[in-house]
Protein backbone atom coordinates (compact mmCIF):
# COMPACT_ATOMS: atom_id res chain seq x y z
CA UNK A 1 5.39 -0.52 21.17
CA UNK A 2 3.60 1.76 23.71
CA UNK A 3 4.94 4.64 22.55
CA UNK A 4 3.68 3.76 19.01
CA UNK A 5 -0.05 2.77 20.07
CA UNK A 6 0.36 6.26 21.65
CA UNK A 7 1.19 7.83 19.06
CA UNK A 8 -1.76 5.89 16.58
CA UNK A 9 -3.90 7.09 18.88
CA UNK A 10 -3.04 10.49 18.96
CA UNK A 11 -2.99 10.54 14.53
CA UNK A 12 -6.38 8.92 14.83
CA UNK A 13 -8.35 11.66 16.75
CA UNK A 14 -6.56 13.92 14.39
CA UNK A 15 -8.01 12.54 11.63
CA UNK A 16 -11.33 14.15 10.05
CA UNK A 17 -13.96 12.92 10.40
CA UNK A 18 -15.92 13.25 7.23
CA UNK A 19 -16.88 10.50 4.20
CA UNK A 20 -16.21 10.80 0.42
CA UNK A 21 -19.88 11.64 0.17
CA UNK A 22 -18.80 15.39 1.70
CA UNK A 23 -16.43 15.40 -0.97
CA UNK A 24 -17.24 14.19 -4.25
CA UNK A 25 -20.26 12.01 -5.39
CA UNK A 26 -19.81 8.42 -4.54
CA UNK A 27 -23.57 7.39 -5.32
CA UNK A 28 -22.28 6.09 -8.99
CA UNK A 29 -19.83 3.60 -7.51
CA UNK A 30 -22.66 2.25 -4.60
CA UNK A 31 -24.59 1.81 -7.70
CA UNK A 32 -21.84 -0.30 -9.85
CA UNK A 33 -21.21 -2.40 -6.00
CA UNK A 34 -24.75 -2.84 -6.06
CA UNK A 35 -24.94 -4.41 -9.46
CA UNK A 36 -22.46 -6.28 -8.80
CA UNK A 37 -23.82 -8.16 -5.62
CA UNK A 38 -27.35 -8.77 -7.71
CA UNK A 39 -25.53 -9.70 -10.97
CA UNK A 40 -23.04 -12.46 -8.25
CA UNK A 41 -25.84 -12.97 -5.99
CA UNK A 42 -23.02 -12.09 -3.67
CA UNK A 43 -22.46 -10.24 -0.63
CA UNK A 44 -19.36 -7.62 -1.45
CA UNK A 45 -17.88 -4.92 1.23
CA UNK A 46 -15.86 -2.38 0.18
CA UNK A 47 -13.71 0.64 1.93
CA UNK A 48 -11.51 3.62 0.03
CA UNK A 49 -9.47 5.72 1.95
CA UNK A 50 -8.30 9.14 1.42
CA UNK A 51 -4.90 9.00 2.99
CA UNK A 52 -3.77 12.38 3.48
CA UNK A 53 -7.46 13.72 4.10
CA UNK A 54 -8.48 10.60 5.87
CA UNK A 55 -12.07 10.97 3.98
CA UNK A 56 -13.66 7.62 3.83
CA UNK A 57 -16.16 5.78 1.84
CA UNK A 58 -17.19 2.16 2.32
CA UNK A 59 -20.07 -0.38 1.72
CA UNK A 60 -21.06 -2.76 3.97
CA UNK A 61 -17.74 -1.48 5.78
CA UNK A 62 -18.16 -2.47 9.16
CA UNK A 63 -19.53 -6.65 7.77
CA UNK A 64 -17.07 -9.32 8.17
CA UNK A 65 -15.49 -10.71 5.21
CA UNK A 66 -13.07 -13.94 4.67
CA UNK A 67 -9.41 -12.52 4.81
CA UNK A 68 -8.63 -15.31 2.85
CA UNK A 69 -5.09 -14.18 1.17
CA UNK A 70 -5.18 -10.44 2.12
CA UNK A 71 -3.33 -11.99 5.73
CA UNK A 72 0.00 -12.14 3.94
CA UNK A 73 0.76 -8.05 3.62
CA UNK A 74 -0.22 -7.60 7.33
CA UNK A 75 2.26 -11.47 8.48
CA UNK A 76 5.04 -10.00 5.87
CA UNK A 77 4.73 -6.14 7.95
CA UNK A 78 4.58 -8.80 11.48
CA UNK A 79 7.71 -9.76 10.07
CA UNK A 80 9.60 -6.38 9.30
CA UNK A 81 8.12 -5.10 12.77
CA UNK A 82 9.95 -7.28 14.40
CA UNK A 83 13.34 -7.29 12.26
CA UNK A 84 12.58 -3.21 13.23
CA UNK A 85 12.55 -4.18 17.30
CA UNK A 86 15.68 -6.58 16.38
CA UNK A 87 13.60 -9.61 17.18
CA UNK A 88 14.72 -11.03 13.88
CA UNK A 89 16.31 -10.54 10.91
CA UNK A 90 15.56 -10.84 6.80
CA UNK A 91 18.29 -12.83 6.42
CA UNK A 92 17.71 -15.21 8.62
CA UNK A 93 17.19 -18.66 7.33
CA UNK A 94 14.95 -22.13 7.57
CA UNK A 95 14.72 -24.98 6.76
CA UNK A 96 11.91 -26.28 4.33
CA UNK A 97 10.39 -30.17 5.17
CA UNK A 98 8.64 -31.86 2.70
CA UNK A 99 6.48 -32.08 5.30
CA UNK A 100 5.65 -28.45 5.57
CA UNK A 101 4.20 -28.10 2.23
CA UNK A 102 0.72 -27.24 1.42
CA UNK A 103 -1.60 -26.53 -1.58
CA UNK A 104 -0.56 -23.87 -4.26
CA UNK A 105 3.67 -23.15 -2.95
CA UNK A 106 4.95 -22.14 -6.17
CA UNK A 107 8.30 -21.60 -5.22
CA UNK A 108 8.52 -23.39 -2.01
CA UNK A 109 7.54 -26.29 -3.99
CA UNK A 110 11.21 -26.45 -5.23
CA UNK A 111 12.86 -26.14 -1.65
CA UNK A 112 11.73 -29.31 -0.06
CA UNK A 113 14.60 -30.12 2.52
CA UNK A 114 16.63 -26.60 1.98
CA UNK A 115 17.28 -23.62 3.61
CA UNK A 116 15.27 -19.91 2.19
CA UNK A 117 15.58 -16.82 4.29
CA UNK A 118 13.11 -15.26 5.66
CA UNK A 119 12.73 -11.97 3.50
CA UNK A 120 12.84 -14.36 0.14
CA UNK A 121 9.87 -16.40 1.83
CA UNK A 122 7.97 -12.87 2.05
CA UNK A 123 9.23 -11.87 -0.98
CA UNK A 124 7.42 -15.34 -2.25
CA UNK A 125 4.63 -14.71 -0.49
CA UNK A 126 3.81 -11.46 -1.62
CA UNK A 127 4.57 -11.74 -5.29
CA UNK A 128 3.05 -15.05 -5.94
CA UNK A 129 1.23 -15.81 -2.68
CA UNK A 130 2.93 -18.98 -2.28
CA UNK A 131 1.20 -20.60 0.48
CA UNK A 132 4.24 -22.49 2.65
CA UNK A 133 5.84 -19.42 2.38
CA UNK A 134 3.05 -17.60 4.02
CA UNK A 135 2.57 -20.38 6.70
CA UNK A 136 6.84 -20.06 7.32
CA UNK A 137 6.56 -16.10 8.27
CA UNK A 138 3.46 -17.07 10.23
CA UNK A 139 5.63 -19.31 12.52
CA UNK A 140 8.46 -17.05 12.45
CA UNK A 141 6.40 -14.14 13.86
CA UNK A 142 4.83 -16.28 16.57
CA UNK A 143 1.93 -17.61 15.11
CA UNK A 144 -1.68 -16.05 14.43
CA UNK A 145 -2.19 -15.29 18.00
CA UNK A 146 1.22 -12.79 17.63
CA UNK A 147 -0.60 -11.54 13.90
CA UNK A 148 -4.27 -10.93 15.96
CA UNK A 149 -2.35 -9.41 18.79
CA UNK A 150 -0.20 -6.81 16.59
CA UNK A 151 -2.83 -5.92 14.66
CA UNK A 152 -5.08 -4.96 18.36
CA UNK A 153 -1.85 -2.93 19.16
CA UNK A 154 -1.63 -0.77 16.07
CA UNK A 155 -5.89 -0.10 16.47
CA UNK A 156 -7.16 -2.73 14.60
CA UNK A 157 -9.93 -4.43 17.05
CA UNK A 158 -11.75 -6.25 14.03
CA UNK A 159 -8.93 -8.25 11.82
CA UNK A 160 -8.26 -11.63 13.15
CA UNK A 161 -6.05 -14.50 12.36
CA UNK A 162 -6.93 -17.63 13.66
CA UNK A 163 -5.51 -20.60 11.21
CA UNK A 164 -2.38 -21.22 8.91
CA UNK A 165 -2.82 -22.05 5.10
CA UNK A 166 -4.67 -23.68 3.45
CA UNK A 167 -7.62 -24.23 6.58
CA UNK A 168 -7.99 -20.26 7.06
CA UNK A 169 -9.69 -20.06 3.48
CA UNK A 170 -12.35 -22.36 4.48
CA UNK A 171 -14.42 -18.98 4.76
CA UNK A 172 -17.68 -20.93 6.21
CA UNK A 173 -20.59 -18.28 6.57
CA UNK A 174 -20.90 -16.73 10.00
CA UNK A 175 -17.53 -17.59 11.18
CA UNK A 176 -15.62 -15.12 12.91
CA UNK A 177 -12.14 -17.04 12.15
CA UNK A 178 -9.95 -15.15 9.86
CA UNK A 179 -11.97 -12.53 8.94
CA UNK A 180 -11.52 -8.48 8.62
CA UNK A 181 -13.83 -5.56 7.60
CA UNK A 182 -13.02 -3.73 4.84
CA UNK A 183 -12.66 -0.54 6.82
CA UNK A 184 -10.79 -2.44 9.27
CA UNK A 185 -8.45 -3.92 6.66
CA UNK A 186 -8.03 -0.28 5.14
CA UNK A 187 -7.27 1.76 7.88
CA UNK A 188 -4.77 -0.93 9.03
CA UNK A 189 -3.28 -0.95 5.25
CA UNK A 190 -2.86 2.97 5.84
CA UNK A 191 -1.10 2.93 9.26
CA UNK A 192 1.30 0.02 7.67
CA UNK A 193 2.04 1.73 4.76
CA UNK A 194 2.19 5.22 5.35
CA UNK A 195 1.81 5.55 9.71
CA UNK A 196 4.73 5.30 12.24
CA UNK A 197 4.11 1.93 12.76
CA UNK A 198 6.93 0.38 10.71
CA UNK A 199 10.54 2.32 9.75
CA UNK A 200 10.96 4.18 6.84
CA UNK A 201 12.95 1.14 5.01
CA UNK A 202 10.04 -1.66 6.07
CA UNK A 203 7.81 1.17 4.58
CA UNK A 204 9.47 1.32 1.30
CA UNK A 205 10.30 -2.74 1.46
CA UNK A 206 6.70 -3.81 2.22
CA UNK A 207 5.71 -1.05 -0.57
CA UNK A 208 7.81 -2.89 -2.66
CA UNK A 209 6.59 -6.31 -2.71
CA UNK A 210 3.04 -5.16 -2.88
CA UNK A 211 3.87 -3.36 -6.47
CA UNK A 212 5.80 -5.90 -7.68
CA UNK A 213 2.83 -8.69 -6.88
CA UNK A 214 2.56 -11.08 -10.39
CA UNK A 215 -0.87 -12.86 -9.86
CA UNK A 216 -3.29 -9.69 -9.77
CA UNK A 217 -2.99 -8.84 -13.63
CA UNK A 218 -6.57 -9.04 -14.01
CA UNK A 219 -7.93 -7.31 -11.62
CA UNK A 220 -8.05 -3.44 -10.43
CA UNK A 221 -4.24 -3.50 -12.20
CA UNK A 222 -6.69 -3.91 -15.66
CA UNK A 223 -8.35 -1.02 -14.14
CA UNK A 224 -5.72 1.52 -13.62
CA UNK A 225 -5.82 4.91 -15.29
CA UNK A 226 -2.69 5.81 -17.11
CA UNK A 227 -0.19 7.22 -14.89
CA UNK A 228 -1.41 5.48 -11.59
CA UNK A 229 0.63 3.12 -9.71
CA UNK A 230 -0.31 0.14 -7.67
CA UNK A 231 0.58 -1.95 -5.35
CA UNK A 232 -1.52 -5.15 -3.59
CA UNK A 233 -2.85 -8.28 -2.59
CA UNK A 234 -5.57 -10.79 -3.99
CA UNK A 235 -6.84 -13.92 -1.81
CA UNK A 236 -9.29 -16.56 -2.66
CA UNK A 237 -11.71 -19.21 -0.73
CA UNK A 238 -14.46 -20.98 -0.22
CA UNK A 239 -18.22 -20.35 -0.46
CA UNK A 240 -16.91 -18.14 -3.62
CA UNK A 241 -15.02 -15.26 -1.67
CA UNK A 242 -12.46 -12.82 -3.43
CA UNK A 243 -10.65 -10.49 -2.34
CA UNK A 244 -8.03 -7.65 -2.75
CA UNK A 245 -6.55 -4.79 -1.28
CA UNK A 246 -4.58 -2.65 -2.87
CA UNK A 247 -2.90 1.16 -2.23
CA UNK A 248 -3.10 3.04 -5.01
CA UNK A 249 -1.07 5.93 -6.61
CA UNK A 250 -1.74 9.18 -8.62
CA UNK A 251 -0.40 11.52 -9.93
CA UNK A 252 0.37 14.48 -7.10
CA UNK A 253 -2.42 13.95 -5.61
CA UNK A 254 -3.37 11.43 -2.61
CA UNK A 255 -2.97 7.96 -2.64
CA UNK A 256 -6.18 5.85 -1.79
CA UNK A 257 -6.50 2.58 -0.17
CA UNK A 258 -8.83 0.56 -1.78
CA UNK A 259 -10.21 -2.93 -0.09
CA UNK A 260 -12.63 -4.98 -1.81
CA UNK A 261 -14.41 -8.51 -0.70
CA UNK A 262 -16.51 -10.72 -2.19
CA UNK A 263 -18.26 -13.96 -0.27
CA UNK A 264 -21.20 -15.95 -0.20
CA UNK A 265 -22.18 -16.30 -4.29
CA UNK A 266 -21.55 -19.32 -6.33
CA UNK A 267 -19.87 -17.36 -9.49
CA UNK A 268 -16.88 -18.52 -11.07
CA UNK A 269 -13.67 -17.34 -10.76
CA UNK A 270 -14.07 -15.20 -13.35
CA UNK A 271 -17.15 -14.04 -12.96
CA UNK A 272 -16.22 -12.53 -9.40
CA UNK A 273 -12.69 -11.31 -11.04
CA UNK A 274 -14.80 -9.00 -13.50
CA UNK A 275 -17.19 -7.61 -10.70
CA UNK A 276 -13.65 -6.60 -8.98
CA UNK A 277 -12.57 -4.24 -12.33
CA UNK A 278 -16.10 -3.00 -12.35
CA UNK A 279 -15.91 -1.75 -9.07
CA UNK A 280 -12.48 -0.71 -9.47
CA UNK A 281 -13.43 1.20 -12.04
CA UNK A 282 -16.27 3.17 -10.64
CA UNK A 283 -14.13 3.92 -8.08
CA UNK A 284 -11.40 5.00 -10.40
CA UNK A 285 -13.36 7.54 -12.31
CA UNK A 286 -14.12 9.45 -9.62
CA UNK A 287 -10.48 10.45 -8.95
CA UNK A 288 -9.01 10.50 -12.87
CA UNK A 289 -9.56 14.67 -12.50
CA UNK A 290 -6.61 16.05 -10.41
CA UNK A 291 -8.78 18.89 -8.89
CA UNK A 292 -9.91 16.02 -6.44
CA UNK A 293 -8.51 15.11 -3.64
C-alpha cells in the first residue's frame, strides 16, 4: 500500500495544473448549474475531469455534499482492493439474517436466512443499489472507518464514511458525516478507475458494474450523445439531496468524470432528476466535437 500512495503521489504532481476554462468555454454550463440551483432553490456542486489531460472544472467543488449512495462504487473498489492484497475473495460467502435487512434491498430482500457471495452482493449493490447489500461489503471490508481510511491512503483527505445504510442518508445540513466534495469524489473516481490503485481485472470488474447500473435511466444516461458510453452511480437523501457520479466515454477521445450533487432544496424527486440532465447536458455539448479534448 506504500508503494501505491507513492506512486499516487508521484502521478499527482505530474498532473497539469490547468481548468477547463484554459481549454474550452465552460461559462455556458456555470450558467445552466446556476439555473438550476435558483429554479431548486438548491445548493448543487459539481466537478468534470479530463482524465488523460487532468484539466478540471468544478462548481462549488471544494463544498461538502451528502454522499448519500455514491459510497457504494468506492465500498465495492474497498472490496476488490482487498481480494487484490488476498485479504478476501469474490467468492466468498455470508450469511443473510432477517435481521440484517434494511429499507429498499431489492434483491437481498429474497435471501433472508441464506448464503450470497460477496461479488453478487456488489454486483447487487451496484446495479440496483440494494441497500443490505451495501451494508454486507461495508462489514466485509472492515467497516466505514476501513472505507475513510482507504480512501486517506489513495489521496482522498475530504470523502468520509461514517454510518451504514439507511442512517448515512440522513444528510442533516452542516454535518460532516458521510459527506465528499465533488472534486474530491472525482479525482478519487479517476485514480479507481483508471490509476494504479486497483489491478487491471478490479479495473475492468468495477468498470463493469458501474455500466451495467439499472436505476439511473433517467438521468445523465437520458443525456448521452450517441456513441458515448457510461458507466455510474445515483444516491438519494434527506433535506432533498441527489446525487451521481458517473465516468463517461467518447469516442477516441478522453473519458471525463463527471460528479454532480444536489442538497438543501425541497423539490421533488423529479424535479431534482431533471436539473441533473440539464446539467448533464451543458456539460455534454461542450465535448460532442472530437477536436476537444
Amino acid at each position: 500500500m506504500k508503494n501505491s500512495i507513492i506512486l499516487l503521489l508521484a502521478l499527482y504532481l505530474l498532473v497539469p495544473s490547468f481548468s477547463f476554462a484554459a481549454i474550452i468555454d465552460f461559462s455556458q454550463a456555470e450558467k445552466a448549474i446556476k439555473m438550476q440551483e435558483e429554479t431548486l432553490s438548491a445548493r448543487i456542486g459539481v466537478a468534470v475531469l479530463n482524465v488523460e489531460s487532468g484539466a478540471l472544472y468544478s462548481f462549488r467543488g471544494d463544498e461538502r455534499f451528502p454522499l448519500t449512495s455514491t459510497f457504494k462504487s468506492i465500498a465495492c473498489a474497498k472490496l476488490l482492493y482487498d481480494v487484490d492484497q488476498e485479504r478476501n475473495e469474490l467468492s466468498q460467502t455470508v450469511t443473510v439474517s432477517s435481521d440484517d435487512l434494511v429499507t429498499y434491498s431489492p434483491i437481498l430482500e429474497a435471501y433472508a436466512e441464506k448464503e450470497i457471495t460477496l461479488g453478487d452482493s456488489c454486483q447487487a449493490t451496484m446495479l440496483t443499489s440494494d441497500n443490505t447489500a451495501a451494508n454486507i461489503i461495508i462489514e466485509s471490508v472492515g467497516g466505514t472507518e476501513s472505507i475513510t481510511s482507504f480512501l486517506r491512503d489513495i489521496g482522498d483527505m475530504n470523502t468520509r464514511l461514517d454510518r451504514v445504510e439507511p442512517e448515512l442518508n440522513e444528510a442533516l445540513p452542516h454535518d460532516l458525516r458521510d459527506t465528499t466534495t465533488p472534486i474530491s469524489m472525482t479525482k478519487t473516481l479517476s485514480e479507481l478507475l483508471f490509476g494504479p490503485v486497483l489491478s487491471q481485472d478490479s479495473r475492468v470488474q468495477l468498470i463493469d458494474w458501474m455500466k451495467r447500473n439499472e436505476v439511473t435511466g433517467n438521468l445523465l444516461r437520458s443525456a448521452l450523445p450517441s456513441g458515448w458510453e457510461i458507466g455510474d452511480r445515483s444516491g438519494a437523501g434527506g433535506f432533498g439531496s441527489r446525487s451521481i457520479t458517473a465516468v463517461v466515454w467518447r469516442d477516441k477521445q478522453s473519458p471525463l468524470i463527471v460528479s454532480i450533487y444536489v442538497s438543501q432544496t425541497d423539490a421533488s424527486m423529479d424535479q431534482r432528476n431533471l436539473a441533473i440532465v440539464e446539467i448533464g447536458k451543458s456539460i455534454f455539448d461542450l465535448f460532442t466535437d472530437s477536436t476537444k479534448p
